[in-house]
Protein backbone atom coordinates (compact mmCIF):
# COMPACT_ATOMS: atom_id res chain seq x y z
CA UNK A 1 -8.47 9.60 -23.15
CA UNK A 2 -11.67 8.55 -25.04
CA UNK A 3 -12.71 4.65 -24.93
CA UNK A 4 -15.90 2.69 -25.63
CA UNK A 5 -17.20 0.39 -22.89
CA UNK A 6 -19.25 -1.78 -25.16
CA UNK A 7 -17.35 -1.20 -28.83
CA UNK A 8 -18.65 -4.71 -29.85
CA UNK A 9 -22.37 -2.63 -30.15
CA UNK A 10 -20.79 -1.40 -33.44
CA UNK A 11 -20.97 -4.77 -34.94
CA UNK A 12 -25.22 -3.37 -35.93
CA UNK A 13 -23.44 -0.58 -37.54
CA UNK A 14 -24.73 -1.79 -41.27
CA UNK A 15 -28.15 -3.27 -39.90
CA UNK A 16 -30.01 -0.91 -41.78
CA UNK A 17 -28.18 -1.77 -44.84
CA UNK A 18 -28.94 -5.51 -44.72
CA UNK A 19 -32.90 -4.13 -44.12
CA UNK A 20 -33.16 -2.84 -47.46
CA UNK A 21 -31.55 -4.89 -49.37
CA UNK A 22 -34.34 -7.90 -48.43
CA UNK A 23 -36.65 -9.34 -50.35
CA UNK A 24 -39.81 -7.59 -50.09
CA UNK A 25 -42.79 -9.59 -49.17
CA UNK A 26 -46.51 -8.79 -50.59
CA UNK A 27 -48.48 -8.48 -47.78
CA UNK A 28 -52.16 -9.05 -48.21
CA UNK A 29 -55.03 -6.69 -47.59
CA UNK A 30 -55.22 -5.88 -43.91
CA UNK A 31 -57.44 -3.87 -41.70
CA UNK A 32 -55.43 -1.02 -40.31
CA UNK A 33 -56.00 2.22 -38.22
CA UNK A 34 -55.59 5.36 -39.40
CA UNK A 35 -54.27 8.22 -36.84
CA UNK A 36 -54.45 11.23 -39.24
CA UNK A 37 -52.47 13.45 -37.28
CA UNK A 38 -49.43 11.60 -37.39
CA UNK A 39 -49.70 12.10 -41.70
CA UNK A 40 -49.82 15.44 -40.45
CA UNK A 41 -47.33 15.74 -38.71
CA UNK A 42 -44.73 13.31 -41.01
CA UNK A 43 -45.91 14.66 -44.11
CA UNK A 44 -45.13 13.65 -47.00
CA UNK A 45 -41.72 15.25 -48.10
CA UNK A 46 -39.68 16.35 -51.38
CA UNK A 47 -37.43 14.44 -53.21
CA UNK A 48 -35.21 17.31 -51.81
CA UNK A 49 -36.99 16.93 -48.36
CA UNK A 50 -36.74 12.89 -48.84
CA UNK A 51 -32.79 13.05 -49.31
CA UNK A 52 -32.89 15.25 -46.45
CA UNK A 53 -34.65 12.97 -43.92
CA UNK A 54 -32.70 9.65 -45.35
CA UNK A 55 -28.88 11.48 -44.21
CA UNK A 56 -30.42 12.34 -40.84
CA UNK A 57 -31.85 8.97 -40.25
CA UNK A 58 -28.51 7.64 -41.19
CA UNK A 59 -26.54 10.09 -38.77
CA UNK A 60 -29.27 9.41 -35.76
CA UNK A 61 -28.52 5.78 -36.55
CA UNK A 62 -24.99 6.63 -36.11
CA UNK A 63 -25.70 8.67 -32.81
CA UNK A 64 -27.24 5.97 -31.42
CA UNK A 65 -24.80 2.94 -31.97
CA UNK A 66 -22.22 5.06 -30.23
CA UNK A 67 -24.68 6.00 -27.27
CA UNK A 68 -25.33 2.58 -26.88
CA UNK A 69 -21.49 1.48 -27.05
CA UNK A 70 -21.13 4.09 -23.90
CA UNK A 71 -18.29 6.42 -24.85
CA UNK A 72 -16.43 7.16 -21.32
CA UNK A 73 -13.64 10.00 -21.02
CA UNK A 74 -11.44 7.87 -18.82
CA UNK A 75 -8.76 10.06 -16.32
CA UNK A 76 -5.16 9.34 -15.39
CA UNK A 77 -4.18 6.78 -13.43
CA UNK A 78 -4.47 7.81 -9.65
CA UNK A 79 -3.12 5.32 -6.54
CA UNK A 80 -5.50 3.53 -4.47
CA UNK A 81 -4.11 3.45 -0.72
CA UNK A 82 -2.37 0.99 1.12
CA UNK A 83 -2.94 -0.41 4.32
CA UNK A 84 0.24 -0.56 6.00
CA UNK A 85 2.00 -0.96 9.31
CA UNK A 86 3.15 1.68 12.37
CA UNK A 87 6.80 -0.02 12.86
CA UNK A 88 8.78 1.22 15.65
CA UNK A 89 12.57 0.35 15.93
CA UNK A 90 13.91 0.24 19.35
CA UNK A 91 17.68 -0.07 18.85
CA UNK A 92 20.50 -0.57 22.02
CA UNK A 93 23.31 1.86 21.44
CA UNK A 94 24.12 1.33 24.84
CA UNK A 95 28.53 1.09 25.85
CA UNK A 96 28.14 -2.70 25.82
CA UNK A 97 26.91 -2.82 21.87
CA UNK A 98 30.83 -1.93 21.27
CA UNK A 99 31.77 -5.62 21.79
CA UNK A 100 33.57 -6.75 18.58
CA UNK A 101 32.26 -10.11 17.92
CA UNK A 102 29.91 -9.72 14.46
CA UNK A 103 32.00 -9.92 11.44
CA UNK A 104 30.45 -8.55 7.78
CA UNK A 105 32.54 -9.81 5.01
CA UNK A 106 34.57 -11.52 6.54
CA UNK A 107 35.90 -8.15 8.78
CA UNK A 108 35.34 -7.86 12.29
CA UNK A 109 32.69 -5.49 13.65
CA UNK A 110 31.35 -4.19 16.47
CA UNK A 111 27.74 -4.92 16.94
CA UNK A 112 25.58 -1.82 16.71
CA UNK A 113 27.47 -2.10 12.93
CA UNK A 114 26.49 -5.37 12.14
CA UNK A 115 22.62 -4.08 13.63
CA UNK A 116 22.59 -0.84 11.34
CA UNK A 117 23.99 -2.43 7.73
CA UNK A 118 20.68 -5.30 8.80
CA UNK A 119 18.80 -3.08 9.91
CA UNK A 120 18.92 -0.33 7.53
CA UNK A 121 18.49 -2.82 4.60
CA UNK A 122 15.64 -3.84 6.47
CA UNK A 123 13.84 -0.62 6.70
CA UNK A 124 14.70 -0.27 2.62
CA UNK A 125 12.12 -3.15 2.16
CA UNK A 126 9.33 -1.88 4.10
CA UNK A 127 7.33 -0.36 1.06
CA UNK A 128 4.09 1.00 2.31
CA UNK A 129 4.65 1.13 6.40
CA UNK A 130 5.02 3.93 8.67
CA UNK A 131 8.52 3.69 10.05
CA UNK A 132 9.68 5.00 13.22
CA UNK A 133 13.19 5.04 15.26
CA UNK A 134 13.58 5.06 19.36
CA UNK A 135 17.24 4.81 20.49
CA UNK A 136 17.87 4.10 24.20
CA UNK A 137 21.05 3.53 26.76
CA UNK A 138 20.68 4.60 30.01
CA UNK A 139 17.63 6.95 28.50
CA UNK A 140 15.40 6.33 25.72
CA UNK A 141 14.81 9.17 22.60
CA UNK A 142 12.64 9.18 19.41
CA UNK A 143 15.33 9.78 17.16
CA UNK A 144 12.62 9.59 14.48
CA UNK A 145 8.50 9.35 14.67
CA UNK A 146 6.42 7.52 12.37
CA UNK A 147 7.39 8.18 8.76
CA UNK A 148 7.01 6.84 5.60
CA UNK A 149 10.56 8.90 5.18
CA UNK A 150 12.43 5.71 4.98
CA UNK A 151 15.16 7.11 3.89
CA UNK A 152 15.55 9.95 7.00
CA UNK A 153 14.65 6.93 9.06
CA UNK A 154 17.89 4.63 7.68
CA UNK A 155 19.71 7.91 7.70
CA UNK A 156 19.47 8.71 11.55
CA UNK A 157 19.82 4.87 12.30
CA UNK A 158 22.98 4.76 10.40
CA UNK A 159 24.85 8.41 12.67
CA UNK A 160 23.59 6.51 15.96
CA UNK A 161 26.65 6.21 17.82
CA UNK A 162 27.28 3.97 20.95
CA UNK A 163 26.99 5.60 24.60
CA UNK A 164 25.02 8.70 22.68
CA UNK A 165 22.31 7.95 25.21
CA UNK A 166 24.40 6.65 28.09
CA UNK A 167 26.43 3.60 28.62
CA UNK A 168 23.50 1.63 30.60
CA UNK A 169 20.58 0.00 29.37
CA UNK A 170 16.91 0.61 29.81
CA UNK A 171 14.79 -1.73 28.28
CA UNK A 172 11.93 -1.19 30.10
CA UNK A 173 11.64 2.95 29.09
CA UNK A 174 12.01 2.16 25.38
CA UNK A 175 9.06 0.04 25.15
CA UNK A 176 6.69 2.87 27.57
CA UNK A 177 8.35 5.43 25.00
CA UNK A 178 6.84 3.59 22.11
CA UNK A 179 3.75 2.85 24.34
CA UNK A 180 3.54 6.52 24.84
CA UNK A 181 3.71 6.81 20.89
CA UNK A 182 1.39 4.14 19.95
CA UNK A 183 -1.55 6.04 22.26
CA UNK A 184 -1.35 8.90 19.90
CA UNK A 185 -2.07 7.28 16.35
CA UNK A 186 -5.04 4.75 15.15
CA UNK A 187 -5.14 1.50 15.80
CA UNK A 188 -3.42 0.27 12.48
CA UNK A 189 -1.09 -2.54 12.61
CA UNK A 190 0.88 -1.40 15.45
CA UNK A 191 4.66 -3.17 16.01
CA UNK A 192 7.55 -2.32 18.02
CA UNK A 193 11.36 -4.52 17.39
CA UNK A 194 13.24 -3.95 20.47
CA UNK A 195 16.72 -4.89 19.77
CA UNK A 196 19.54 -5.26 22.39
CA UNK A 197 22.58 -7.47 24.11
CA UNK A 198 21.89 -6.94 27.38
CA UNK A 199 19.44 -6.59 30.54
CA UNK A 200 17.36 -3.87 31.57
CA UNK A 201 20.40 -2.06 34.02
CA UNK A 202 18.54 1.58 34.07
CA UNK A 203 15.12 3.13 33.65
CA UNK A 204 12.06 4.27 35.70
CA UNK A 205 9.71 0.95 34.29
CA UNK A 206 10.35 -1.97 34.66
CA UNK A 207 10.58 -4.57 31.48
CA UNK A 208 7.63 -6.83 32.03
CA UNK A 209 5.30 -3.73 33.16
CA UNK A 210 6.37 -1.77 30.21
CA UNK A 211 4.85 -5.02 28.11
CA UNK A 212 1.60 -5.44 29.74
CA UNK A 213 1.19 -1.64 28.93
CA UNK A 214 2.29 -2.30 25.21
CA UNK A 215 -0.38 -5.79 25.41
CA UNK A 216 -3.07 -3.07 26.59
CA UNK A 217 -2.60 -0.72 23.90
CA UNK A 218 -2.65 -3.54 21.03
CA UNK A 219 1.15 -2.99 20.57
CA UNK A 220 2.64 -6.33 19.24
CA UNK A 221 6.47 -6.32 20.31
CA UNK A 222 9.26 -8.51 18.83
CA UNK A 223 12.38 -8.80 21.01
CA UNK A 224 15.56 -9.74 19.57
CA UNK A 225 18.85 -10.58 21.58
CA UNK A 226 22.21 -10.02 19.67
CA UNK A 227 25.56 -11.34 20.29
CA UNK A 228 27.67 -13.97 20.04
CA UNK A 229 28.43 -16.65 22.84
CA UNK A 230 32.15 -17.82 22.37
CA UNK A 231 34.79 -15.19 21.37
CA UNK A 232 38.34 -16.43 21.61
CA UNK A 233 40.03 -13.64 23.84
CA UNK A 234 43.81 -12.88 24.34
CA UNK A 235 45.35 -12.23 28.25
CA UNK A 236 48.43 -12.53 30.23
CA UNK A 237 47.62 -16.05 30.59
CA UNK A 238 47.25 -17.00 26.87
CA UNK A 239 43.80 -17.15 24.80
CA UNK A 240 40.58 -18.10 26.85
CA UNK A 241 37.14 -18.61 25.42
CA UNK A 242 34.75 -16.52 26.82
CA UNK A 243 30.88 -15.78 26.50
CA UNK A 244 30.47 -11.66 25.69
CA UNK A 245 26.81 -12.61 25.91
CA UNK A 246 26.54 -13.28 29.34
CA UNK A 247 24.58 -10.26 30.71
CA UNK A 248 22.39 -10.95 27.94
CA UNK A 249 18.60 -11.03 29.74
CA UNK A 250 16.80 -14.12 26.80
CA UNK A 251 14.24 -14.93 30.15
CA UNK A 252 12.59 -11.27 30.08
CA UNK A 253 13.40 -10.97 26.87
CA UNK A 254 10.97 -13.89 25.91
CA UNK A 255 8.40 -13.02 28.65
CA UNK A 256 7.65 -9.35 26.36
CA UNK A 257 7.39 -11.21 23.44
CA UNK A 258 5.11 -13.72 24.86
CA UNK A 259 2.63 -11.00 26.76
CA UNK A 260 2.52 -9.31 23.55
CA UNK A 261 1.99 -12.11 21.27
CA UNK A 262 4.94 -11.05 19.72
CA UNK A 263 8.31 -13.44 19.10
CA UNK A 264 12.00 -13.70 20.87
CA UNK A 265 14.76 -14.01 18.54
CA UNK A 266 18.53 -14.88 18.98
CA UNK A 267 21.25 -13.56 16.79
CA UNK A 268 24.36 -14.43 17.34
CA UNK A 269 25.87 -13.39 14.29
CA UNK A 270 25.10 -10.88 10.84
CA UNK A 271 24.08 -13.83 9.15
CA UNK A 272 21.40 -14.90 12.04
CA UNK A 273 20.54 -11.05 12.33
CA UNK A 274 20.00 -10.59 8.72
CA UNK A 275 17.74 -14.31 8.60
CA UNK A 276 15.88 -12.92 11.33
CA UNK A 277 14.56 -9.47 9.70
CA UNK A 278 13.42 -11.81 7.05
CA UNK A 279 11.53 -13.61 9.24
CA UNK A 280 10.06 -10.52 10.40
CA UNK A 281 9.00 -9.57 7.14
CA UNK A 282 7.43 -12.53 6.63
CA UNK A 283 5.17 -13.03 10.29
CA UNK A 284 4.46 -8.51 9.05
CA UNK A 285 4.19 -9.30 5.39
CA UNK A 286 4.27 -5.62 3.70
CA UNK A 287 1.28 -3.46 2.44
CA UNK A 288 -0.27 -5.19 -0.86
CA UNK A 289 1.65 -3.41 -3.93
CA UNK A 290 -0.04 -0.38 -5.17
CA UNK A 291 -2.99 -0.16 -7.10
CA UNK A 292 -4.33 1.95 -9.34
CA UNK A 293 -7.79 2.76 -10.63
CA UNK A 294 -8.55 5.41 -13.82
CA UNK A 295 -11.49 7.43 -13.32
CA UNK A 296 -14.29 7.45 -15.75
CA UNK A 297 -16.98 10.14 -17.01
CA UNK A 298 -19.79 8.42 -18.89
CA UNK A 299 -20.72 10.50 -21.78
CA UNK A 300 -23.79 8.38 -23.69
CA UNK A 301 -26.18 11.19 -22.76
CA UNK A 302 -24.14 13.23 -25.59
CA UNK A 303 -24.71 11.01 -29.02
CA UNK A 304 -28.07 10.35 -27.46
CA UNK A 305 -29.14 13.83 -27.23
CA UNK A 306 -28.05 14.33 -30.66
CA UNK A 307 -29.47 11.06 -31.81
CA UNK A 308 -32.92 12.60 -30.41
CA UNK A 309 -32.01 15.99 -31.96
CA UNK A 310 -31.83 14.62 -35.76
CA UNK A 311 -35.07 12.51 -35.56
CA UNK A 312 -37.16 16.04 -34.28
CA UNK A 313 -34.90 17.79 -37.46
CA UNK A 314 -36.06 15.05 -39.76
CA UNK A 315 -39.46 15.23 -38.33
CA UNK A 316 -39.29 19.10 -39.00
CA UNK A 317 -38.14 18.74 -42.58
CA UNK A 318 -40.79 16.26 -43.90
CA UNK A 319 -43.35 18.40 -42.52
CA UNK A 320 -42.30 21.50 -43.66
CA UNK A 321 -41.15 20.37 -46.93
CA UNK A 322 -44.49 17.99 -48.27
C-alpha cells in the first residue's frame, strides 16, 4: 500500500496562498543587476501564456509538497527470524519405566505415561526451537532429528512403547548419540533432557565419559530422575512399603548435569514432572515472539521529477508565448 513518511509536510500546502494575499510593501529605488538573458529566456508571456504558467506553478508546488512528504510503496508484512534452540529429548522406554506408581487424574499410570502426557505438552510450548527425539533401552535410536515439526515430534513420543529398544538401560549411549548429533549442526543453543528411572545397566560408553564429550561439544545436558519412592505393595505376607526407585542412579545422574553446566531434577510424581518442564522452560526461555518488518520502496524521485518537469514546461510557455 501507499503511505507518506512525513504527511505533516502538507501542513505548507496553502503557503503560496497566504503569499499573495500580504500586504505589499513599496520598496524604494534600489540598484539592481540586470542579466538580460534570463528576460530572454522567461519572457514575458500572454494573458493566455500567464494562466498557463500560474496552473503549472501551482501543480509543481503540488509535486513538490508530496516529494518532500516521501511517498513510500510499503510491502506485506514478512517474518523476521528467530533465534531458537537445538532441543534433544532423550526419553527411557526401558522394561523398568512400566512401574505403576504416577497417577494423572487421579488414575494410576505407568511412568513412561505420566513422561509422554508432560512431555508432549512440553514440546507444544516450544515455539521457535528445533526439536529432536532419541529413545534408548538397552540401545539408543533417533526416533526423530531436529525439527521444528513439533507436532511429528509429540507424535512419535506419544507410539513409544516400553522394551521397544530393549528392557536394559543405557544412559551413557543416549547422550554420545546426541553428542554424535550435536557435531553435525551450528553451534546454536544446543540442549539435551535425558530422562530416566534407572542406572546406566547397558551400553558401549560409559555415563560420565559420554558427558565430558557432550561438555566438549558445548552440549548443555539436563538430567531428570523419575519415580516415586514409597509405593504401598500387596504379598503373601500382607502390604509392605517399598521404594520402586531404588536402582535409580541420582549420584551420576547429578555428576552429567554438573560437567555440563546443566541441572539434576527429581520427579517423583506427574505433578513434580510437569513443575519441572516449567522450570526448564524458564532456565531455556523460548525464541523472542515473531517479528515482523514491511518493506518499503521510496518513491520521492517520482513527484520530484515531475515537479522539475512543470517548471522547464512553464519556462517553455512564457518564452514561447511573450
Amino acid at each position: 500500500m501507499y503511505d507518506l513518511a512525513w504527511p505533516w509536510v502538507l501542513v505548507l500546502l496553502p503557503l503560496p496562498l497566504l503569499l499573495y494575499f500580504l500586504p505589499r510593501v513599496k520598496q524604494a529605488s534600489v540598484t539592481t543587476i540586470e542579466v538580460p538573458f534570463l528576460r530572454q529566456l522567461l519572457g514575458t508571456s500572454s494573458q493566455s501564456g500567464h494562466a498557463r504558467w500560474r496552473w503549472l506553478s501551482v501543480m509543481a508546488w503540488l509535486a513538490l509538497l508530496l516529494a518532500a512528504s516521501r511517498p513510500q510503496w510499503v510491502g506485506e508484512p514478512v517474518p523476521l527470524p528467530v533465534e531458537g534452540r537445538d532441543l534433544m529429548l532423550a526419553i527411557d522406554i526401558s522394561g523398568s519405566m512400566e512401574q505403576t506408581d504416577m497417577q494423572i487424574n487421579g488414575q494410576a499410570v505407568d511412568r513412561l505415561t505420566a513422561v509422554k502426557k508432560v512431555a508432549g505438552e512440553f514440546i507444544e510450548r516450544r515455539t521457535g526451537d528445533r526439536i529432536g527425539l532419541i529413545l534408548f533401552g538397552e540401545n539408543a535410536y533417533l526416533q526423530a532429528p531436529l525439527t521444528f515439526d513439533r507436532k511429528t515430534v509429540k507424535t512419535l513420543l506419544y507410539e513409544a512403547a516400553i522394551g521397544l529398544a530393549g528392557k536394559s538401560t543405557a544412559i551413557g549411549d543416549s547422550i554420545g548419540l546426541a553428542v554424535k548429533k550435536a557435531r553435525t549442526i551450528e553451534d546454536n543453543n544446543r540442549v539435551l533432557i535425558v530422562l530416566t528411572d534407572g542406572q546406566n545397566t547397558a551400553g558401549a560408553i560409559q555415563p560420565l565419559k559420554a558427558a565430558e564429550l557432550a561438555r566438549e561439544e558445548g552440549l548443555k545436558i539436563y538430567t531428570i530422575g523419575v519415580g516415586a519412592e514409597e509405593m504401598v505393595s500387596n504379598s503373601f505376607f500382607g502390604q509392605r512399603v517399598v521404594n520402586p526407585s531404588s536402582d535409580l542412579d541420582e549420584i551420576t545422574l547429578t555428576k552429567i548435569a554438573k560437567i555440563t553446566e546443566g541441572q539434576y531434577f527429581r520427579a517423583r510424581n506427574a505433578q513434580e514432572l510437569e513443575q519441572i518442564y516449567k522450570v526448564l522452560d524458564e532456565l531455556e526461555p523460548l525464541a523472542e515472539e515473531v517479528q515482523f518488518y514491511r518493506p518499503t520502496d521510496e518513491l520521492f524521485h517520482w513527484p520530484l521529477l515531475l515537479m522539475c518537469a512543470l517548471l522547464l514546461g512553464g519556462m517553455w510557455i512564457r518564452r514561447w508565448t511573450a
